[in-house]
N, C-alpha and C. Protein backbone atom coordinates (compact mmCIF):
# COMPACT_ATOMS: atom_id res chain seq x y z
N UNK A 1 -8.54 10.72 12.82
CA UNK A 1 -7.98 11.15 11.55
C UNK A 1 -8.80 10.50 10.43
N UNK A 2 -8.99 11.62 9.35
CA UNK A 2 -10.22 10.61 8.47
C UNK A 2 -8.86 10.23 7.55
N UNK A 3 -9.20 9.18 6.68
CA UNK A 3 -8.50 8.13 5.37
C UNK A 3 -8.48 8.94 5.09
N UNK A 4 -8.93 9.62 4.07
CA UNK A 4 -8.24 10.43 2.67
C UNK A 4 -7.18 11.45 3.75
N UNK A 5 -7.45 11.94 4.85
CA UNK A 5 -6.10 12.31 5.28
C UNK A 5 -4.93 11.59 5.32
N UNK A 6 -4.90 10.56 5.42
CA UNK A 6 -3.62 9.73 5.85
C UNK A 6 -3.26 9.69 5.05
N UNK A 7 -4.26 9.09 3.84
CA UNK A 7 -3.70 8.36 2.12
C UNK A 7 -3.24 9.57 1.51
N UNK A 8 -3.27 10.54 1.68
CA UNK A 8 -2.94 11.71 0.85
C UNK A 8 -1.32 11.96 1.43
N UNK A 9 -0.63 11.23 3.03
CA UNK A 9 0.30 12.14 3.53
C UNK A 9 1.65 10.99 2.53
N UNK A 10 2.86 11.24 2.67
CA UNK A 10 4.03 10.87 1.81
C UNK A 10 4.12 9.39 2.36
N UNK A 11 4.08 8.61 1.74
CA UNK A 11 4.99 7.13 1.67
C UNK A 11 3.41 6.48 2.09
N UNK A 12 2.58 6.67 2.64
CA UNK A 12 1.30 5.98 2.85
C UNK A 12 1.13 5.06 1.58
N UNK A 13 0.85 5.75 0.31
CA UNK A 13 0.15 4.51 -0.57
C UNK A 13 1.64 3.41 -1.51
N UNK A 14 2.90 3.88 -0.99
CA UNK A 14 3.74 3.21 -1.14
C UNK A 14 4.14 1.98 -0.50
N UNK A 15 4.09 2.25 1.48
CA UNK A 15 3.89 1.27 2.39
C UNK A 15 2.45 0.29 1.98
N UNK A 16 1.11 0.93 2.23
CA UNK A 16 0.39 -0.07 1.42
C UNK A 16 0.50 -0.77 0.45
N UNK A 17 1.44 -0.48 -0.58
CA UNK A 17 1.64 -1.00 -1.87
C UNK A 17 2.32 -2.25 -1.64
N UNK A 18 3.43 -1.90 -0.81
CA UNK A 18 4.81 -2.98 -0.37
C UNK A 18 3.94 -4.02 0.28
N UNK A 19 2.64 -3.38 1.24
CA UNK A 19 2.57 -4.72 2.05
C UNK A 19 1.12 -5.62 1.40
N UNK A 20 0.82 -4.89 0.55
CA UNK A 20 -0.36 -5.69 -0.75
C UNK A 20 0.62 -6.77 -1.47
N UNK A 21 1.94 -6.59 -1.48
CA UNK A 21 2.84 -7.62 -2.33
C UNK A 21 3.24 -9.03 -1.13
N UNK A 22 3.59 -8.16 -0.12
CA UNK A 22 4.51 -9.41 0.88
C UNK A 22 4.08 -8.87 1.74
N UNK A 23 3.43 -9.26 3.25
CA UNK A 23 3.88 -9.21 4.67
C UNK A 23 5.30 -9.19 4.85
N UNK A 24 5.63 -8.00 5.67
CA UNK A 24 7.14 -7.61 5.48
C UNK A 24 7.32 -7.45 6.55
N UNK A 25 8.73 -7.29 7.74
CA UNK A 25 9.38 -7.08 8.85
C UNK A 25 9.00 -5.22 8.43
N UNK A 26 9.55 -4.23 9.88
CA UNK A 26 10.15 -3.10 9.57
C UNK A 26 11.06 -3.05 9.17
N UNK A 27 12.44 -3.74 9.11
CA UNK A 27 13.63 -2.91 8.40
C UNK A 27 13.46 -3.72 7.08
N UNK A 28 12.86 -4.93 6.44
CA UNK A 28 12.69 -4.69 5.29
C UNK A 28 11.25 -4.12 4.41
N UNK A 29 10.69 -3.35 5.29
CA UNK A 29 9.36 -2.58 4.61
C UNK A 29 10.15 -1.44 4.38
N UNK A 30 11.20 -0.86 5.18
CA UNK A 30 12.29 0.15 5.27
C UNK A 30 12.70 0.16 4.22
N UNK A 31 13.69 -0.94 3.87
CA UNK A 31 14.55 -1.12 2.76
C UNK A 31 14.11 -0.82 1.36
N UNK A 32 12.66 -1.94 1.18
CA UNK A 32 12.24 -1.42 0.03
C UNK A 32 11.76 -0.44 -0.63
N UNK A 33 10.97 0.60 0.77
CA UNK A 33 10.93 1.82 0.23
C UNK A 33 11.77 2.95 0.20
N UNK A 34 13.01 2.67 0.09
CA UNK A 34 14.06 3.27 0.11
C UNK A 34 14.36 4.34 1.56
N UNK A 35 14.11 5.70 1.19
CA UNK A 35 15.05 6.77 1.68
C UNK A 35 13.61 7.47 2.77
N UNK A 36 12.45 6.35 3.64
CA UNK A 36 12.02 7.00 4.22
C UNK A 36 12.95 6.19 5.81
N UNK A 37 12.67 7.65 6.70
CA UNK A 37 13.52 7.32 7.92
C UNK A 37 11.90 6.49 8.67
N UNK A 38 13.28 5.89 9.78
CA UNK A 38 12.19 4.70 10.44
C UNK A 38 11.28 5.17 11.35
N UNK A 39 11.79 6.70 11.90
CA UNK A 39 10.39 7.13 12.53
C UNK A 39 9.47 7.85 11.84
N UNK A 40 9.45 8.09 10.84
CA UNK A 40 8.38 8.30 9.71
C UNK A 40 7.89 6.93 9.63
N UNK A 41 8.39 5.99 9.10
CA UNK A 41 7.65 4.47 8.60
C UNK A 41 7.01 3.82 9.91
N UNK A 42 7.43 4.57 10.93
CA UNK A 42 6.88 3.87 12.40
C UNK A 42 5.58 4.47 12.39
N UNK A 43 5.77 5.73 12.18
CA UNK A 43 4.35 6.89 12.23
C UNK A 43 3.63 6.14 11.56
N UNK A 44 4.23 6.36 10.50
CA UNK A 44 3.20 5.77 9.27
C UNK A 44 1.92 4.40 9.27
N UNK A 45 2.93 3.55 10.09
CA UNK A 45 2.26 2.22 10.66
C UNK A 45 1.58 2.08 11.77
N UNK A 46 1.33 3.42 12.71
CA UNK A 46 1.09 3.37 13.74
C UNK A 46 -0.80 3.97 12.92
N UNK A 47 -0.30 4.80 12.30
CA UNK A 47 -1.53 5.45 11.42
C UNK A 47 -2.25 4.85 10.32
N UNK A 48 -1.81 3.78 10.22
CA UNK A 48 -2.60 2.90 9.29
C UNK A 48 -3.09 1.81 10.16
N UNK A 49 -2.67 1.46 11.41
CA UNK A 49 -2.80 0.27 11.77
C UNK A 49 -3.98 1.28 13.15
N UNK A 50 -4.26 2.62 13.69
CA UNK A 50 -5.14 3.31 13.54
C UNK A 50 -5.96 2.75 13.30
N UNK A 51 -5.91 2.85 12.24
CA UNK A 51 -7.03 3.08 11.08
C UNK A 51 -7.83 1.22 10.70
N UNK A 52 -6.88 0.79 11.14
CA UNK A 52 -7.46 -0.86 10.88
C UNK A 52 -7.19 -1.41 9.67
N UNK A 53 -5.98 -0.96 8.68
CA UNK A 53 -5.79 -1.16 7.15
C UNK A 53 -4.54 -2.04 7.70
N UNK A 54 -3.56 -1.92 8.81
CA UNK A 54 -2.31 -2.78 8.74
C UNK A 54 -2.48 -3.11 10.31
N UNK A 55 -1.80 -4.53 10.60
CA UNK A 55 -1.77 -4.52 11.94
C UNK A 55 -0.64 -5.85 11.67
N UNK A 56 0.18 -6.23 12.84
CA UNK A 56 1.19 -6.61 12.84
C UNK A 56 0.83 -8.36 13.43
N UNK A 57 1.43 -8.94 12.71
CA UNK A 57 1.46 -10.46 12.59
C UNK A 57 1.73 -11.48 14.01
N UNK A 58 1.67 -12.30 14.03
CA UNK A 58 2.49 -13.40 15.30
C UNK A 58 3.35 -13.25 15.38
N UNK A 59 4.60 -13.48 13.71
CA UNK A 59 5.74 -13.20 13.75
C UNK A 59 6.61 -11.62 13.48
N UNK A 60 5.38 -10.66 13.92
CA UNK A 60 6.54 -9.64 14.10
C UNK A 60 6.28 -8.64 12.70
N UNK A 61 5.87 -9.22 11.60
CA UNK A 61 5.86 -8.69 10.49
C UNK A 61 4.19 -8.03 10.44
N UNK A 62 4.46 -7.09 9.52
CA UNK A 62 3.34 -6.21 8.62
C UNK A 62 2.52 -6.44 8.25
N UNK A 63 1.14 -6.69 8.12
CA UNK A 63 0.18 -7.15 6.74
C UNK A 63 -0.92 -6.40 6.61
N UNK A 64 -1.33 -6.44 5.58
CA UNK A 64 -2.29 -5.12 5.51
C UNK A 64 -3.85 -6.03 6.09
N UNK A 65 -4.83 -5.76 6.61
CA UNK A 65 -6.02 -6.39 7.24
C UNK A 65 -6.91 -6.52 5.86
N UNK A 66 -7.84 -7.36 6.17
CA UNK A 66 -8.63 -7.26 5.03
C UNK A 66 -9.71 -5.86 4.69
N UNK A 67 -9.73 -5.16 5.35
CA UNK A 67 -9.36 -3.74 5.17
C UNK A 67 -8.75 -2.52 4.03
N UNK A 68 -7.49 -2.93 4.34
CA UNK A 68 -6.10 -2.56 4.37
C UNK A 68 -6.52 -3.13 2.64
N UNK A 69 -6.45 -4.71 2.90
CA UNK A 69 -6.41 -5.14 0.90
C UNK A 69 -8.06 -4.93 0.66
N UNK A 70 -8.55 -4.34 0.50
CA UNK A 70 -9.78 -3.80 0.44
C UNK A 70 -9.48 -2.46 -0.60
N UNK A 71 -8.77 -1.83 0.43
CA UNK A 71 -8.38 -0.19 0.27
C UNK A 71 -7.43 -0.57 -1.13
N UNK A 72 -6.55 -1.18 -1.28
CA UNK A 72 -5.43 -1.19 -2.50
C UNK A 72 -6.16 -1.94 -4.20
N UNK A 73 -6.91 -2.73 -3.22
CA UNK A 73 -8.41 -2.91 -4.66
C UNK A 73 -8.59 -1.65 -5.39
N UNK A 74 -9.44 -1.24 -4.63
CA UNK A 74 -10.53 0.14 -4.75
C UNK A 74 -9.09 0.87 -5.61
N UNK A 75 -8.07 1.19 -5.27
CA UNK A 75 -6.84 2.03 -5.54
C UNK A 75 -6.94 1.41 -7.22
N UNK A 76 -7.22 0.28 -7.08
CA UNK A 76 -6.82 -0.39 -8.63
C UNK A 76 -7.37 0.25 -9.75
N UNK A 77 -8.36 0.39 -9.74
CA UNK A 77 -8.72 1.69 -10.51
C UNK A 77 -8.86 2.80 -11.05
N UNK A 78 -8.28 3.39 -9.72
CA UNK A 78 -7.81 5.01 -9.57
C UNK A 78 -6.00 4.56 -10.92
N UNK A 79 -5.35 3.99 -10.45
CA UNK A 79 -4.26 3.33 -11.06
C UNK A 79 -4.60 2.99 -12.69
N UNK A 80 -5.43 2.56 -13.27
CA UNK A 80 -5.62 2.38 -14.24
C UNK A 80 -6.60 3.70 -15.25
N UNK A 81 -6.48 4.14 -14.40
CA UNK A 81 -6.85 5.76 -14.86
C UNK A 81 -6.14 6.30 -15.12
N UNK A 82 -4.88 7.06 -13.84
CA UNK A 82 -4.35 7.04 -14.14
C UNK A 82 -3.34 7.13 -14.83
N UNK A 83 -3.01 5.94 -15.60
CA UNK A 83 -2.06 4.84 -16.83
C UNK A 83 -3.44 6.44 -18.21
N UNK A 84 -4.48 5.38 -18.11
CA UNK A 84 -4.87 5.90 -19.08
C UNK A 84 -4.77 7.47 -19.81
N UNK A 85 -5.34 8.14 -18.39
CA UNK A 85 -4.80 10.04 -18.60
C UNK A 85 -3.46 10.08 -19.21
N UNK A 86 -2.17 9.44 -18.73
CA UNK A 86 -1.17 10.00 -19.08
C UNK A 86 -0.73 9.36 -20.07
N UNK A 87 -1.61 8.36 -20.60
CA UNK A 87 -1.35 7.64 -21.94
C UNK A 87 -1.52 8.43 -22.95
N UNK A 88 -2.68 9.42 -22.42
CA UNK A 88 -3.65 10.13 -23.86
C UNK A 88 -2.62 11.38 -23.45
N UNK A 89 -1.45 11.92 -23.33
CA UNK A 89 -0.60 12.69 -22.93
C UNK A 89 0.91 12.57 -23.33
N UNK A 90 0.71 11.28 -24.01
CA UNK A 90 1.91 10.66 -24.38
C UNK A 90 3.26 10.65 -22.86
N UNK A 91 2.65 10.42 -22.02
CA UNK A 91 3.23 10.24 -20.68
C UNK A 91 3.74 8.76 -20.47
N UNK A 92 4.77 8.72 -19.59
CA UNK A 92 5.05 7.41 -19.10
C UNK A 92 3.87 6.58 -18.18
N UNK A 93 3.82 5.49 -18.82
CA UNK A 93 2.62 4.78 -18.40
C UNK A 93 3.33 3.46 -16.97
N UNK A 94 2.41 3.61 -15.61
CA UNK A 94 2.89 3.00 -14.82
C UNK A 94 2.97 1.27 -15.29
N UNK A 95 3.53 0.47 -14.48
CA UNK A 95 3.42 -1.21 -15.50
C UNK A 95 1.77 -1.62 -14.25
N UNK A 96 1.49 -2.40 -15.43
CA UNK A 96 0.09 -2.92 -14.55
C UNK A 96 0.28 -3.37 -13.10
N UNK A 97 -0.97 -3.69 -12.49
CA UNK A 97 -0.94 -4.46 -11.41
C UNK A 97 -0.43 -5.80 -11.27
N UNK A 98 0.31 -6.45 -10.75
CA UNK A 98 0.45 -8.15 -11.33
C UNK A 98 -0.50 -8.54 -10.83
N UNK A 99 -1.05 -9.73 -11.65
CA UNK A 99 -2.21 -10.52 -11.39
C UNK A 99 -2.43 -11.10 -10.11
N UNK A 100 -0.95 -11.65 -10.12
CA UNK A 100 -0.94 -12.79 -8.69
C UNK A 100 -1.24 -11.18 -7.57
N UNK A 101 -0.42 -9.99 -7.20
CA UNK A 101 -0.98 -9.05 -6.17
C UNK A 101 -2.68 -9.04 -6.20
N UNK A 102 -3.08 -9.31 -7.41
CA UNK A 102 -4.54 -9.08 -7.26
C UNK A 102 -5.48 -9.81 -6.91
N UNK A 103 -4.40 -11.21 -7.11
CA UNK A 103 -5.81 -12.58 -6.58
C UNK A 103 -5.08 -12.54 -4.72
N UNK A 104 -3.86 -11.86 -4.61
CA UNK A 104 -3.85 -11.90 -3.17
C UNK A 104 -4.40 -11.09 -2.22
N UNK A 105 -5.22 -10.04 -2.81
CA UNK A 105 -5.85 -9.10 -2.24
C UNK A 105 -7.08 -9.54 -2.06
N UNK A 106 -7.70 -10.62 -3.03
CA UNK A 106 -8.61 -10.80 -3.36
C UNK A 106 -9.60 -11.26 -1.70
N UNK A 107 -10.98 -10.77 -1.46
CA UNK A 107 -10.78 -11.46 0.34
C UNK A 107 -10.97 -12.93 -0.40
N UNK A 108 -11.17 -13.25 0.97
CA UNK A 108 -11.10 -14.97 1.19
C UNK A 108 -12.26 -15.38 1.57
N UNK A 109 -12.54 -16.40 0.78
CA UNK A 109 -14.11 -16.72 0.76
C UNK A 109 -14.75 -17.41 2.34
């Protein structure tokens, strides 16, 4: 399956999003993204972790690979675009990235 297929399918750049903030369990990667069912979010993880962007911890939990926070970088931009298009549209503008998500993405030297 190529990336821009996956990243394009529903809850993909949301689950990435959740796990760019926290390494998370499944039922609370569940929780926070509200109203997707768990064999969708299972798919979902089975297809990112595929792909080498998420793979699952010692303890059981989520994290995206350095990969994975690679991919939500690169996104940072697309995101601040974006903001900008729908600024010049008088559109609701998304809230920035927080800093601290960005020095945690950041790789590791």
């Amino acid at each position: 399956m190529a990336a821009f297929d996956l990243l394009g399918r529903r809850w993909v750049l949301q689950i990435v999003g959740e796990l760019g903030a926290a390494d998370l369990g499944f039922n609370e990667l569940q929780r926070r993204i509200g109203r997707i069912s768990s064999s969708v979010l299972a798919t979902r993880l089975r297809e990112l972790s595929e792909l080498s962007l998420v793979e699952v911890g010692d303890d059981g939990t989520y994290l995206l690979t350095e990969l994975g926070r690679s991919l939500l970088l690169s996104l940072h931009g697309l995101f601040e675009w974006s903001d900008h298009w729908a600024a010049s549209r008088g559109q609701v503008v998304n809230e920035p990235l927080d800093p601290a998500l960005v020095n945690r993405l950041q790789p590791e030297a």
